[in-house]
Every structure is written in C-alpha cells, then in structure tokens.
C-alpha atoms as a PDB file:
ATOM      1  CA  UNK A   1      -6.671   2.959 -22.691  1.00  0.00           C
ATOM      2  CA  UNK A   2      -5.627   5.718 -24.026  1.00  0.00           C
ATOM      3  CA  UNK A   3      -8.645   6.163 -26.308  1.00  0.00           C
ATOM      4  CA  UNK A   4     -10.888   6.469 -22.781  1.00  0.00           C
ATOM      5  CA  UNK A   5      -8.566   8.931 -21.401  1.00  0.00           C
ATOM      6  CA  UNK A   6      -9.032  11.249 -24.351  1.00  0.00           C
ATOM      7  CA  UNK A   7     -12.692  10.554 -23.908  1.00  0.00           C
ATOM      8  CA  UNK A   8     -12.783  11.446 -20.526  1.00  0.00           C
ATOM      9  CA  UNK A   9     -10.610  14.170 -20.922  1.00  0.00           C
ATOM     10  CA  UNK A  10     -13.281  15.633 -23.395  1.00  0.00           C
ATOM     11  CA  UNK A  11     -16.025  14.538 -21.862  1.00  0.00           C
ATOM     12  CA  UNK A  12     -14.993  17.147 -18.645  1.00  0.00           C
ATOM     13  CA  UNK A  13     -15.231  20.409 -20.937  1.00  0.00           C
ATOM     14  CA  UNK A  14     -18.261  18.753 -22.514  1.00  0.00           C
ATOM     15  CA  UNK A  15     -20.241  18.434 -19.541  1.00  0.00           C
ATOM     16  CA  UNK A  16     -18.835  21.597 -18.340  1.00  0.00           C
ATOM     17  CA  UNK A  17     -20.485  23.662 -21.062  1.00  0.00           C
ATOM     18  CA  UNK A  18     -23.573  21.447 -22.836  1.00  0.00           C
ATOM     19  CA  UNK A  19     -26.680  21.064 -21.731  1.00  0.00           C
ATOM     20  CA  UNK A  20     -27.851  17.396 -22.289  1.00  0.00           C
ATOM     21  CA  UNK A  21     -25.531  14.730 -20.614  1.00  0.00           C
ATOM     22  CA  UNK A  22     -26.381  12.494 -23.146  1.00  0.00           C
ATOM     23  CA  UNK A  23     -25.486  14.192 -26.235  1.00  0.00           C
ATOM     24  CA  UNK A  24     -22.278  15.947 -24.800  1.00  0.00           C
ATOM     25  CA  UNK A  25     -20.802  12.391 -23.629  1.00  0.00           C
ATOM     26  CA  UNK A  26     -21.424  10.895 -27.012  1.00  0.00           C
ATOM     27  CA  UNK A  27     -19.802  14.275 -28.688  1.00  0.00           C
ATOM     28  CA  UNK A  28     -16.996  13.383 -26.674  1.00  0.00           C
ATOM     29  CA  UNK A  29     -16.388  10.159 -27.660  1.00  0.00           C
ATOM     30  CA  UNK A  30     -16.251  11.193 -31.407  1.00  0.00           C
ATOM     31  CA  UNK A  31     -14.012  13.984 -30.681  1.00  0.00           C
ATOM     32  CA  UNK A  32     -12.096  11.998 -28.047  1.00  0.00           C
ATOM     33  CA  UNK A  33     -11.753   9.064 -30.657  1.00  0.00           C
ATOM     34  CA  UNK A  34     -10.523  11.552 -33.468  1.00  0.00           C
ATOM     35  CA  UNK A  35      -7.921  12.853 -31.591  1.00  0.00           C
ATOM     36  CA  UNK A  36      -6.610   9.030 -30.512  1.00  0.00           C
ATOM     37  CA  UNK A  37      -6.669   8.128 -34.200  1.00  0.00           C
ATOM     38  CA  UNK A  38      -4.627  10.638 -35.476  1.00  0.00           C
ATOM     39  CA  UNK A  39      -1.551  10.003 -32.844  1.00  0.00           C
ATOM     40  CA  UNK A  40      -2.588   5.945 -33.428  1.00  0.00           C
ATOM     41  CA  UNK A  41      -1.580   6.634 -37.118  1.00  0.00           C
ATOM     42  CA  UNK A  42       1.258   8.678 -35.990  1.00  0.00           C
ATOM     43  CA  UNK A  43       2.610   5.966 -34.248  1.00  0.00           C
ATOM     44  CA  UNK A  44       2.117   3.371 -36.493  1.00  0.00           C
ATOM     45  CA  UNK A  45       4.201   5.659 -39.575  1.00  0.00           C
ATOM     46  CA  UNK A  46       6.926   5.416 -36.841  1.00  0.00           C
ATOM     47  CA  UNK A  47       6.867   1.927 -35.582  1.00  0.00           C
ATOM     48  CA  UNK A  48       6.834   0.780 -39.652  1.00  0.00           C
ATOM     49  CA  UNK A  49       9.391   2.930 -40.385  1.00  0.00           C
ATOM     50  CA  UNK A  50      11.882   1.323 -37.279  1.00  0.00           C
ATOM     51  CA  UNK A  51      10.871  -2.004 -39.136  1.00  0.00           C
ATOM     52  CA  UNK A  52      11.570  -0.862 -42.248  1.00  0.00           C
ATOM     53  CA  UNK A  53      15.095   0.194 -41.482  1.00  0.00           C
ATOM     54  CA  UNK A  54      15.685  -2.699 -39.250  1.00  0.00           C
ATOM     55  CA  UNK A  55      14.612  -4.841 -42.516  1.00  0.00           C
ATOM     56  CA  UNK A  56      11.760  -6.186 -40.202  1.00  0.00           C
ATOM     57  CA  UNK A  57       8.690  -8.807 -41.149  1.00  0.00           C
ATOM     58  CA  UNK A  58       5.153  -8.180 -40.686  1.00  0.00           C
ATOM     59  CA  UNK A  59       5.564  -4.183 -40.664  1.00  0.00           C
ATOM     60  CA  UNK A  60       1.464  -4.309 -41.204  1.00  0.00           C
ATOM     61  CA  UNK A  61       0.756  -4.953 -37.766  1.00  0.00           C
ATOM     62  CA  UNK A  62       2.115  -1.685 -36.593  1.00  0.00           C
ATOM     63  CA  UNK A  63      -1.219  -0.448 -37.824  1.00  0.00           C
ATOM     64  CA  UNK A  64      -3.306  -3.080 -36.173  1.00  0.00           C
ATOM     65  CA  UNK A  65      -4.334  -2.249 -32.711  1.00  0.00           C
ATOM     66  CA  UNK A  66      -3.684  -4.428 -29.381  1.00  0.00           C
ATOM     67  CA  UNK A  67      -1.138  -6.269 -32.226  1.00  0.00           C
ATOM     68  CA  UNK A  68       1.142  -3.277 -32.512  1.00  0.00           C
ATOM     69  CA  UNK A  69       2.149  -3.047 -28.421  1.00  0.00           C
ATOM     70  CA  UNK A  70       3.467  -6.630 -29.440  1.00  0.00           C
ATOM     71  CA  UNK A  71       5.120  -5.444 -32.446  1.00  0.00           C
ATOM     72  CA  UNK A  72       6.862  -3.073 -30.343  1.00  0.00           C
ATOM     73  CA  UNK A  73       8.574  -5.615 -28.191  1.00  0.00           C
ATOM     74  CA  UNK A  74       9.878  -7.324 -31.191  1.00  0.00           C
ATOM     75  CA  UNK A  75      11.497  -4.375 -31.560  1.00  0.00           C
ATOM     76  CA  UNK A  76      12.977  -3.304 -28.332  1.00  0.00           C
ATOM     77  CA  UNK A  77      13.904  -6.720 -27.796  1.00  0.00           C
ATOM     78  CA  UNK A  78      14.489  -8.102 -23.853  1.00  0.00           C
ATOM     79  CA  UNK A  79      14.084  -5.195 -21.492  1.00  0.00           C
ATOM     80  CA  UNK A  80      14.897  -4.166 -17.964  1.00  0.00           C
ATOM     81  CA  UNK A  81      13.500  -3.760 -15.117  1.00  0.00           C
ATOM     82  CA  UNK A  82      15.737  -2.658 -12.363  1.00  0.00           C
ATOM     83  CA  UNK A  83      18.187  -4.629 -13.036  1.00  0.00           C
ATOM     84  CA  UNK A  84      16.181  -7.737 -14.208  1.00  0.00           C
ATOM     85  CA  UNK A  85      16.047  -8.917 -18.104  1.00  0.00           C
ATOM     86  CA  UNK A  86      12.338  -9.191 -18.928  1.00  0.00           C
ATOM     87  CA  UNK A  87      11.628 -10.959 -21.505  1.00  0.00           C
ATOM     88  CA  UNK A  88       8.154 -10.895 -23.716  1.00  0.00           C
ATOM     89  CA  UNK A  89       7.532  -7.536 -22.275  1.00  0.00           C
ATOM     90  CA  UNK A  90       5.757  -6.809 -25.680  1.00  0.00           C
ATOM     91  CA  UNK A  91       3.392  -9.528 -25.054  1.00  0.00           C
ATOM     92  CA  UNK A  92       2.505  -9.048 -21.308  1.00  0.00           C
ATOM     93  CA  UNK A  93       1.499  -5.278 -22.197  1.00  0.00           C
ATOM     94  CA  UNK A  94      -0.309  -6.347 -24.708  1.00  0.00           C
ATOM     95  CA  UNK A  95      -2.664  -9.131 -22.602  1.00  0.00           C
ATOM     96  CA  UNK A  96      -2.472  -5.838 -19.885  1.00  0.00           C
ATOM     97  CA  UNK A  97      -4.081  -3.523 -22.922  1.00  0.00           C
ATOM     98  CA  UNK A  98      -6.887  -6.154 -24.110  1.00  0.00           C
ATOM     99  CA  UNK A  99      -8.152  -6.413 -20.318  1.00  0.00           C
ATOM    100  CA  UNK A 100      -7.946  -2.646 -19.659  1.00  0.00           C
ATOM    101  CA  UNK A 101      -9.712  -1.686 -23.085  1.00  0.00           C
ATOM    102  CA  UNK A 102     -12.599  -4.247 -22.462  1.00  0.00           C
ATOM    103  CA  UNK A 103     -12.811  -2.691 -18.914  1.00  0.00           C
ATOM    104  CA  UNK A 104     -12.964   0.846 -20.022  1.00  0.00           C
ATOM    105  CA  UNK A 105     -15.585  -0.235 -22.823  1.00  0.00           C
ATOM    106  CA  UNK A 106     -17.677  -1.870 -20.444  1.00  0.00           C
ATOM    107  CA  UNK A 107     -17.482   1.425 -17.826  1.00  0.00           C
ATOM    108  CA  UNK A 108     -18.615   3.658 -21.007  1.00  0.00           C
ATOM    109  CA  UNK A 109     -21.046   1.797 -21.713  1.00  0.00           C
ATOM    110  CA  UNK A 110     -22.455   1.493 -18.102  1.00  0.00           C
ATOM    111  CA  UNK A 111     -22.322   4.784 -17.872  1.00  0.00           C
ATOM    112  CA  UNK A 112     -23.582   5.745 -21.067  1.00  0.00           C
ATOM    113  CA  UNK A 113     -26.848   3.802 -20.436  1.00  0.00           C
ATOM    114  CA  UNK A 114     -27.153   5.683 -16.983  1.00  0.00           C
ATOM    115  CA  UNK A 115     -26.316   8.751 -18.182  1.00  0.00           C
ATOM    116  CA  UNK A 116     -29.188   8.023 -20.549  1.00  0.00           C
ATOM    117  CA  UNK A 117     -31.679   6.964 -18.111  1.00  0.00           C
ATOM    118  CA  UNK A 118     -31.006   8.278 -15.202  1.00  0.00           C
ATOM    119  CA  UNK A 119     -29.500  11.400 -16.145  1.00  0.00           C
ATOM    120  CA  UNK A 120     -26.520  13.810 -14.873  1.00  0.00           C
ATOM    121  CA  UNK A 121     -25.429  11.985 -11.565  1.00  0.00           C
ATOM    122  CA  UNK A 122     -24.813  13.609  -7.971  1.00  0.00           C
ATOM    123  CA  UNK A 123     -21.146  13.485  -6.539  1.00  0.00           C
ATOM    124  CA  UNK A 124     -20.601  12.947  -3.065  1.00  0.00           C
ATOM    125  CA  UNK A 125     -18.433  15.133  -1.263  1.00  0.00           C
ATOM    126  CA  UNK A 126     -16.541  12.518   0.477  1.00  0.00           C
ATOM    127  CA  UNK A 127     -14.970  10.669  -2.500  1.00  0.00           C
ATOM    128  CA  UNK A 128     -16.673  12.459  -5.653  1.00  0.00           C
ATOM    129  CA  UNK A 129     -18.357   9.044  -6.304  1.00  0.00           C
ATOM    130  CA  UNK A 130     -21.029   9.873  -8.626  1.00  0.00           C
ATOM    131  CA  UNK A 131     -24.549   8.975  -7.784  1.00  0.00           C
ATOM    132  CA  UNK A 132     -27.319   8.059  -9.995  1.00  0.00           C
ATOM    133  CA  UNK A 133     -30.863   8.113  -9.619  1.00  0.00           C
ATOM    134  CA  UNK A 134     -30.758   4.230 -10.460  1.00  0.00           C
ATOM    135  CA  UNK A 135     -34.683   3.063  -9.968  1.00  0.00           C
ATOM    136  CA  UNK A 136     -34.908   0.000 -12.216  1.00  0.00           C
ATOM    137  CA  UNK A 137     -33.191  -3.265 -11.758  1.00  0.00           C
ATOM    138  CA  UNK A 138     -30.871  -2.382 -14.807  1.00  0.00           C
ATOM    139  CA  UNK A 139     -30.575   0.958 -13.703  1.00  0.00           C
ATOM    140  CA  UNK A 140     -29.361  -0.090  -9.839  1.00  0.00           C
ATOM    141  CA  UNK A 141     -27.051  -3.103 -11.659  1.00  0.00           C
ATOM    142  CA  UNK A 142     -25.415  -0.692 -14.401  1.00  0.00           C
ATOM    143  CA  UNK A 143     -24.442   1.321 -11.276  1.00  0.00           C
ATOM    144  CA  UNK A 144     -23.102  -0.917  -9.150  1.00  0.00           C
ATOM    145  CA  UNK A 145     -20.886  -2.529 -12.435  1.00  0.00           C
ATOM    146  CA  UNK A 146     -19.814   1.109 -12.886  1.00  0.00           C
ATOM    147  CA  UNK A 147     -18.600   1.693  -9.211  1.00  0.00           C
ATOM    148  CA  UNK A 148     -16.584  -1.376  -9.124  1.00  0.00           C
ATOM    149  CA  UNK A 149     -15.108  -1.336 -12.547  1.00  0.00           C
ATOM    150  CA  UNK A 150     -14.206   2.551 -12.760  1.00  0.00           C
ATOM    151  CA  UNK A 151     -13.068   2.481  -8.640  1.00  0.00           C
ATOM    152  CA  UNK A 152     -11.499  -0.908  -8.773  1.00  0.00           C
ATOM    153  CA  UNK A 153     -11.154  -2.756 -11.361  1.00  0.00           C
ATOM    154  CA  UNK A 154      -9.806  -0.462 -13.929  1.00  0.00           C
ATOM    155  CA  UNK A 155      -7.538   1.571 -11.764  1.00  0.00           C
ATOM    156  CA  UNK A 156      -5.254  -2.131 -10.443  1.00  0.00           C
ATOM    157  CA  UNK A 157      -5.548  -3.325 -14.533  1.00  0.00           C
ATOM    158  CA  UNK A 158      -4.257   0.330 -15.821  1.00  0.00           C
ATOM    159  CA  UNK A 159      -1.440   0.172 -12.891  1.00  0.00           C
ATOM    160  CA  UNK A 160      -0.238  -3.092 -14.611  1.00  0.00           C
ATOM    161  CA  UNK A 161      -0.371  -1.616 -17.875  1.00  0.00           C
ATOM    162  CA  UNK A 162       0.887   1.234 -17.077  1.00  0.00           C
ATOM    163  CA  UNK A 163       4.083  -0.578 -15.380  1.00  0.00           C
ATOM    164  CA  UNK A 164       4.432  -2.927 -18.346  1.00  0.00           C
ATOM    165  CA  UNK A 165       4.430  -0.048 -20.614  1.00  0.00           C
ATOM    166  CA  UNK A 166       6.867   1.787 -19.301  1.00  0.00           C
ATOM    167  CA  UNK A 167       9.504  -1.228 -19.094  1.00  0.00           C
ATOM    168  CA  UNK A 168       8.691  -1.743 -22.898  1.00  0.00           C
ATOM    169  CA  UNK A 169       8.905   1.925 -24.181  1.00  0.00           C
ATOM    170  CA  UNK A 170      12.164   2.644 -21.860  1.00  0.00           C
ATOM    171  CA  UNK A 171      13.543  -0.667 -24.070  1.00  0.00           C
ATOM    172  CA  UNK A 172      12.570   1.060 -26.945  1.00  0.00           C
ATOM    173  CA  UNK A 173      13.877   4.177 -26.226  1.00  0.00           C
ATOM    174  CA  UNK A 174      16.937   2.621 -25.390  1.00  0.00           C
ATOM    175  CA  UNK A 175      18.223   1.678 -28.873  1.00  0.00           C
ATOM    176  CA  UNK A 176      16.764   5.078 -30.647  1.00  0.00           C
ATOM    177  CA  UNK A 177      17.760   7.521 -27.621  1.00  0.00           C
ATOM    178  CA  UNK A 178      20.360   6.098 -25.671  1.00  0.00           C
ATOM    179  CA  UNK A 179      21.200   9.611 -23.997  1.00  0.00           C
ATOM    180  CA  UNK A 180      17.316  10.150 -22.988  1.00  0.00           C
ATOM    181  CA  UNK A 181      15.671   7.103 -22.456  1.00  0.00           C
ATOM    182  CA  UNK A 182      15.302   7.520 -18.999  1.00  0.00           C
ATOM    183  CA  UNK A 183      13.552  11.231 -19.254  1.00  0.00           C
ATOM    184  CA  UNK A 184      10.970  10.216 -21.668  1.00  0.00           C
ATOM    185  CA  UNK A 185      10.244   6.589 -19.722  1.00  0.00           C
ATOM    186  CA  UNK A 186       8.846   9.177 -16.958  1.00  0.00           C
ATOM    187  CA  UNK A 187       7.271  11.583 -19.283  1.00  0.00           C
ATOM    188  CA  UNK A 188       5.873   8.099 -20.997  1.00  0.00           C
ATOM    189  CA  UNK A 189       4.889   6.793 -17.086  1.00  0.00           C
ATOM    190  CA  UNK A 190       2.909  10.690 -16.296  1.00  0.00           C
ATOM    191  CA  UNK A 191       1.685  10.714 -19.852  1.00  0.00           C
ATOM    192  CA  UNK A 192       0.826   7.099 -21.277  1.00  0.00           C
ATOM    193  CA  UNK A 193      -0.218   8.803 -24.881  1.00  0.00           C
ATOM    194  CA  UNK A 194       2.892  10.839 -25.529  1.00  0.00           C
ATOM    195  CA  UNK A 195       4.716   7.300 -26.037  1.00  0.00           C
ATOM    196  CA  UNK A 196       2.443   7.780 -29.269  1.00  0.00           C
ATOM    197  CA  UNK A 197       4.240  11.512 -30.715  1.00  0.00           C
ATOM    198  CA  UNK A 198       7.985   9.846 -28.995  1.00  0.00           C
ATOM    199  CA  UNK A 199       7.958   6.745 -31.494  1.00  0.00           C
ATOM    200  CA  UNK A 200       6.824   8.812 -34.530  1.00  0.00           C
ATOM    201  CA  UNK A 201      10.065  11.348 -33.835  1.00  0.00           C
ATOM    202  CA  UNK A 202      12.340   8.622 -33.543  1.00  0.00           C
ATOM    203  CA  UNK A 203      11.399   6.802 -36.317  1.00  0.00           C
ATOM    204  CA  UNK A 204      14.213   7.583 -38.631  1.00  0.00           C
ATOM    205  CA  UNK A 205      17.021   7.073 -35.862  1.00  0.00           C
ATOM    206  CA  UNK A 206      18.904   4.325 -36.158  1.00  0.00           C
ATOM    207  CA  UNK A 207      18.550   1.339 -33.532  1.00  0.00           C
ATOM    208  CA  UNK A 208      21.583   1.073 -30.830  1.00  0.00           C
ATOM    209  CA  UNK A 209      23.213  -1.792 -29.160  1.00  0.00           C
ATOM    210  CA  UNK A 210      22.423  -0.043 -25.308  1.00  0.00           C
ATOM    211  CA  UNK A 211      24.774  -2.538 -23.832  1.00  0.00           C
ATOM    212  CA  UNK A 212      27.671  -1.922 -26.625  1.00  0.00           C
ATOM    213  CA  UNK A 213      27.302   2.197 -26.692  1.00  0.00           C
ATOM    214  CA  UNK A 214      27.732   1.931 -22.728  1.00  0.00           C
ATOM    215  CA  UNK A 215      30.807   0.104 -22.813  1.00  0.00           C
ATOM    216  CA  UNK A 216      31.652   2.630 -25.747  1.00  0.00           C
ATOM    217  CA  UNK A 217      31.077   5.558 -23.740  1.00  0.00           C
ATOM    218  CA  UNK A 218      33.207   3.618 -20.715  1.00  0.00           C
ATOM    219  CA  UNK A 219      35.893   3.071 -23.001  1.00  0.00           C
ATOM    220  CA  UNK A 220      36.413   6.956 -24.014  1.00  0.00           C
ATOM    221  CA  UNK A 221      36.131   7.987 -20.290  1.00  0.00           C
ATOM    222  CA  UNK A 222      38.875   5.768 -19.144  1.00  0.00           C
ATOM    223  CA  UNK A 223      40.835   7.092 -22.569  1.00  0.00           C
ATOM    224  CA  UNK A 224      40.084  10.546 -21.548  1.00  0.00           C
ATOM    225  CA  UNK A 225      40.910  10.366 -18.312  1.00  0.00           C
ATOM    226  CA  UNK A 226      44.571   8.503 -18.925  1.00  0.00           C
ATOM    227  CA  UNK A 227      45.163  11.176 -21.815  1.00  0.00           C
ATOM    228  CA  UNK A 228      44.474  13.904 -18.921  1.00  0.00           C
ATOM    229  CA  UNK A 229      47.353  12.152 -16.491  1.00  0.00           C
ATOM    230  CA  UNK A 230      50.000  11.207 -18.441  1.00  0.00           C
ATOM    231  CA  UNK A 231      49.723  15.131 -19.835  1.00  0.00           C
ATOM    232  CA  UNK A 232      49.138  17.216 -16.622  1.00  0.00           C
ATOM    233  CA  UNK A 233      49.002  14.809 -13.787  1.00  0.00           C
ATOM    234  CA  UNK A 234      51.835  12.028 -14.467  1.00  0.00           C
ATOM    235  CA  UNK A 235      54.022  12.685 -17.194  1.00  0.00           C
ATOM    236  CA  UNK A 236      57.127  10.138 -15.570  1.00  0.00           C
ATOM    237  CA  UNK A 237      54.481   7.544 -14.690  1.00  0.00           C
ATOM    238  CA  UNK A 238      55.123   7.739 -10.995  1.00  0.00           C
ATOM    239  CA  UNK A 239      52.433   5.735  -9.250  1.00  0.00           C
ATOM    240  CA  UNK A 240      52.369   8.234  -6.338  1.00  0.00           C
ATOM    241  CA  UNK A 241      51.150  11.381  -9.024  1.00  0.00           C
ATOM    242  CA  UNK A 242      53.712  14.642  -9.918  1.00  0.00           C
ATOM    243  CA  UNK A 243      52.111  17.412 -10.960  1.00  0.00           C
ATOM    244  CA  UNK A 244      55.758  19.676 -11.409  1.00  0.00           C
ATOM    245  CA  UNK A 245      56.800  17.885 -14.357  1.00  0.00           C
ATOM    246  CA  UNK A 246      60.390  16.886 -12.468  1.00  0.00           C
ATOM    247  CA  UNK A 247      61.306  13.671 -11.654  1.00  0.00           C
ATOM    248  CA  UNK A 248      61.508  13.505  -8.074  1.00  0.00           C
ATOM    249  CA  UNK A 249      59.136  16.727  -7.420  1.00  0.00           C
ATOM    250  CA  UNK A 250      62.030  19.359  -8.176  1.00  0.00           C
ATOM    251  CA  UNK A 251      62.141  23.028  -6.122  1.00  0.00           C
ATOM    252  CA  UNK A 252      58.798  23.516  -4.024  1.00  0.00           C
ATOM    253  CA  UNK A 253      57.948  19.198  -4.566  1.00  0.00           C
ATOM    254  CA  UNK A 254      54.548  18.624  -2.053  1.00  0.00           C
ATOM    255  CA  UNK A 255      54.728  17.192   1.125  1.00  0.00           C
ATOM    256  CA  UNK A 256      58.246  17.770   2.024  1.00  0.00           C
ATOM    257  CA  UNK A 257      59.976  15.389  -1.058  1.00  0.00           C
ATOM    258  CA  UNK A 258      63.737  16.619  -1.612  1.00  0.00           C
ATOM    259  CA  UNK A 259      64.148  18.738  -4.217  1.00  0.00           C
ATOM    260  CA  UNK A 260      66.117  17.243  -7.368  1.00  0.00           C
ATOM    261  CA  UNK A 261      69.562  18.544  -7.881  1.00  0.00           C
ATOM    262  CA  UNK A 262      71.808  16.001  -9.309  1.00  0.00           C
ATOM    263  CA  UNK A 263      72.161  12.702  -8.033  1.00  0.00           C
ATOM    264  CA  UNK A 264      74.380  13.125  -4.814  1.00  0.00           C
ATOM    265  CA  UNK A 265      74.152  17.005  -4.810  1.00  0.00           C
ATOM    266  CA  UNK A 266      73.401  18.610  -1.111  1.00  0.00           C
ATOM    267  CA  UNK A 267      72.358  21.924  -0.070  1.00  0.00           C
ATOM    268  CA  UNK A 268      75.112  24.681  -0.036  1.00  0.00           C
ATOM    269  CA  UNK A 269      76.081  26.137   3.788  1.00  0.00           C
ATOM    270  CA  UNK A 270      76.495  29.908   3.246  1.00  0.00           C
ATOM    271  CA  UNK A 271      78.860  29.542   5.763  1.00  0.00           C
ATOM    272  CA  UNK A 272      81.121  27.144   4.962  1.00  0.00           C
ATOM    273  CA  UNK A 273      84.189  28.777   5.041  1.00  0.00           C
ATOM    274  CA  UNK A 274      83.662  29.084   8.879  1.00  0.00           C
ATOM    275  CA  UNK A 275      83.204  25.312   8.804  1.00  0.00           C
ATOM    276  CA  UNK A 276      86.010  23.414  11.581  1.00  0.00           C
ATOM    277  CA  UNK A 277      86.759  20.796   9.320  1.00  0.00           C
ATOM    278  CA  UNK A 278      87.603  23.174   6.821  1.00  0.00           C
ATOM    279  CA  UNK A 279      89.774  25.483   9.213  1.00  0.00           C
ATOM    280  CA  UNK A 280      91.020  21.950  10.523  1.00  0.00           C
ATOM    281  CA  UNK A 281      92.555  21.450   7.047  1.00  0.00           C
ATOM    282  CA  UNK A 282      94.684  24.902   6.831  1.00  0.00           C
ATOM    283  CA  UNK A 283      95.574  25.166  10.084  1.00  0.00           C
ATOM    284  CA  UNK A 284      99.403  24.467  11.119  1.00  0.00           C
ATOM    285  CA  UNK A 285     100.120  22.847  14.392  1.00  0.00           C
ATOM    286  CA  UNK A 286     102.623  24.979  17.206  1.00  0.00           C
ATOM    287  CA  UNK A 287     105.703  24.144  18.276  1.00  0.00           C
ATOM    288  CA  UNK A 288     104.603  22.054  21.542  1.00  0.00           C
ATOM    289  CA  UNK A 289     102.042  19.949  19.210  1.00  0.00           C
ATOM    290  CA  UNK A 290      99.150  21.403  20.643  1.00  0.00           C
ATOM    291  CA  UNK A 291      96.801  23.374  18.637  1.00  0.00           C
ATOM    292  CA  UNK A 292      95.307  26.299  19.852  1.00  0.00           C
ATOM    293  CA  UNK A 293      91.555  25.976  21.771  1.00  0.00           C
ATOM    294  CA  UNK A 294      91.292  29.422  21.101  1.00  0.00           C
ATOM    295  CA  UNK A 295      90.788  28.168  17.488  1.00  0.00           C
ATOM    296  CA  UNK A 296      89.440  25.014  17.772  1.00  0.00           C
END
C-alpha cells in the first residue's frame, strides 16, 4: 500500500510537469518505488534490531515483505482495541496488506494500459472520475475494472488495513514508547508510511511491560500523593484533614472547631471580677440576714 501511495504521490507532480502520460507514470513508479525501498529497509534495520534485543527467532523475515507486518505482531504481542484484547493482530494486517497490494497492482496496471492506449483521461467535474477515451473491448473493460477497484474496492480493503494497522503499531508502540503511543498511533492512522521512520527510531529502546509500567506509574501517584498529606495536609492523621499543624485546629481552626488550649481550659471573661458569683463569695451578710439588692 504504501508503495502505491508514493507512486501516486509522484505520479501528481509527474503529470503536472511532463509531457507524455505514459512515460511520466512509469518515471513515477521508479522514483515512487525508490523512495518506499529505502524506508522498507529502514524499517526492517529496526524491526531486527527489537528482535535482536528481545533474543527473537527468525529476525530474517523483518526484511521479507507482507512476512514482516506478521513479524511485527510477534512482537507487540496481543493488542487493544478499545478496550478489547485482539489477538493475531499481526496476522489479520497482514491478509489486509496481501489483498490491498494485489488491488493496487491490478489498478496500476489498468491504468497503465489505458494511459497507454487511450491516453491522458478527462475528469468530470462532479466527482473527478477520470474518463478515458476507451474504444476497444479491452480498452472499455480496463476502465470499468479501474472505476470499481480504485472507487470501491480499494478504498473499503485500505480502511481495513488501515484499522488493523493502527491497532498493531499502537501495540508496538506501547512497549518501546509507553508515554507516546497514543500520539504516533494517530500520526501512524493520517500517515500509514511514517510507521516505517517510527520503528527504525525505536529500535534500540528497550521493550516495556504496558500493563506493569501503568500500575508502576499508579503506584508512585498514590505514594506521591500520601507523601504530600501526611506533610502539609494531615500530619496527626485526622480523617477529617488539618492543614494548621495543631491537633484539634488550634487559634483561627476552619469552620468554627474550638481552638486548642489545654484539655479543660475555657476562654478568659475580661470581666470577671464583676462576675456575681465572685462578689457572692466576698460579700458579708447584714445584721437582719438579708443581703443588700442594691448589690445583688
């Protein structure tokens, strides 16, 4: 797949700027097959170098095409899909690759032999679906295949490889980039080929138990956060939080708690001395028994 999308992206500037059809789409296959070789060999270094670390069998087929999608499942192991394990993920994109690649072979070819026949097509304005100047039986037939496999066909296959793709390279990505998996699973989902460049940088990471760094990382957060209370936000482990560092909240406690001052320790009257039970105390009774009212 990826080979036909650097053909066709070629094959635009090609067309753009030559002069026979013919020659400029077959220009662009060489250049558009150079250019897929070079990151196919850069991901192949990286995918035998993950085996090679990982002490891997069979690190040969990294280099072998359609073979080495499957190669990469053995190494990202079962993968996920929302939620759901998915096992054999390496093998299902593969079967998805095989039928795209024979599809996009089959549309080059179709329109290779039109473009060689018939010559530059005609685009509608409707739907920019090209149209040749078929005349022949061959001619009317390539056309037709071409319209049904470029329209149809290949775009519902290169959906499910796409999708299949993405759930095995985010698996990958997983145990090499635990931290950015998700970021290049999109960039890998907009931009099938840069999965090619992202295996040959991580080749010399090591792999990662996903499941065991996440419970890692939940670990030191729940460490982190109990450090934090018991030295700012709890130091007497009191279940209802005291930020004052007193045991009962202490002068200015929230919420109205009583300030600490010794265990059965109340609030000084400034004017006690003018207290009645106090004056009751010193006072002396008069002669007829009766204390003053005056007083009282």
């Amino acid at each position: 797949m990826e080979l036909y999308t650097f053909y066709q992206m070629v094959a635009v500037f090609a067309m753009e700027y030559g002069k026979n059809p013919t020659s400029m789409m077959i220009l662009s296959m060489f250049i558009g097959g150079a250019i897929w070789l070079a990151l196919f060999l850069l991901q192949g270094f990286g995918l035998y170098k993950m085996a090679k670390n990982r002490g891997m069998k069979k690190k040969g087929l990294a280099f072998v095409p359609f073979a080495n999608i499957y190669y990469i499942g053995k190494l990202a192991g079962d993968c996920n899909f929302f939620g759901q394990r998915v096992k054999r993920a390496g093998m299902y994109a593969m079967i998805m690759q095989i039928i795209v690649t024979v599809l996009c072979v089959s549309t080059a070819a179709a329109e290779l032999y039109l473009y060689w026949n018939c010559g530059a097509p005609i685009f509608t304005s409707d739907m920019l679906v090209p149209y040749f100047n078929a005349v022949t039986a061959g001619e009317i037939f390539a056309e037709k295949f071409y319209k049904i496999t470029s329209f149809y066909l290949l775009s519902i296959f290169e959906l499910l490889y796409e999708i299949f793709l993405v759930i095995l390279a985010m698996g990958l990505y997983k145990k090499y980039t635990p931290k950015n998996y998700m970021m290049l699973g999109i960039l890998t989902l907009i931009f099938p080929f840069t999965r090619l460049i992202i295996i040959f940088a991580l080749r010399n990471r090591p792999a990662i138990d996903y499941e065991a760094y996440m419970r890692a990382r939940h670990e030191a957060y729940v460490r982190q956060q109990q450090e934090y209370y018991n030295r700012y936000g709890n130091p007497y482990n009191n279940p209802y939080g005291n930020g004052y560092n007193r045991p009962n909240g202490g002068y200015g406690a929230p919420y109205g708690q009583t300030p600490y001052n010794g265990p059965t320790a109340q609030p000084e009257d400034p004017f006690s001395e003018f207290d009645k039970s106090a004056t009751d105390k010193k006072s002396t009774p008069n002669e007829g028994g009766d204390s003053d009212g005056f007083f009282d």
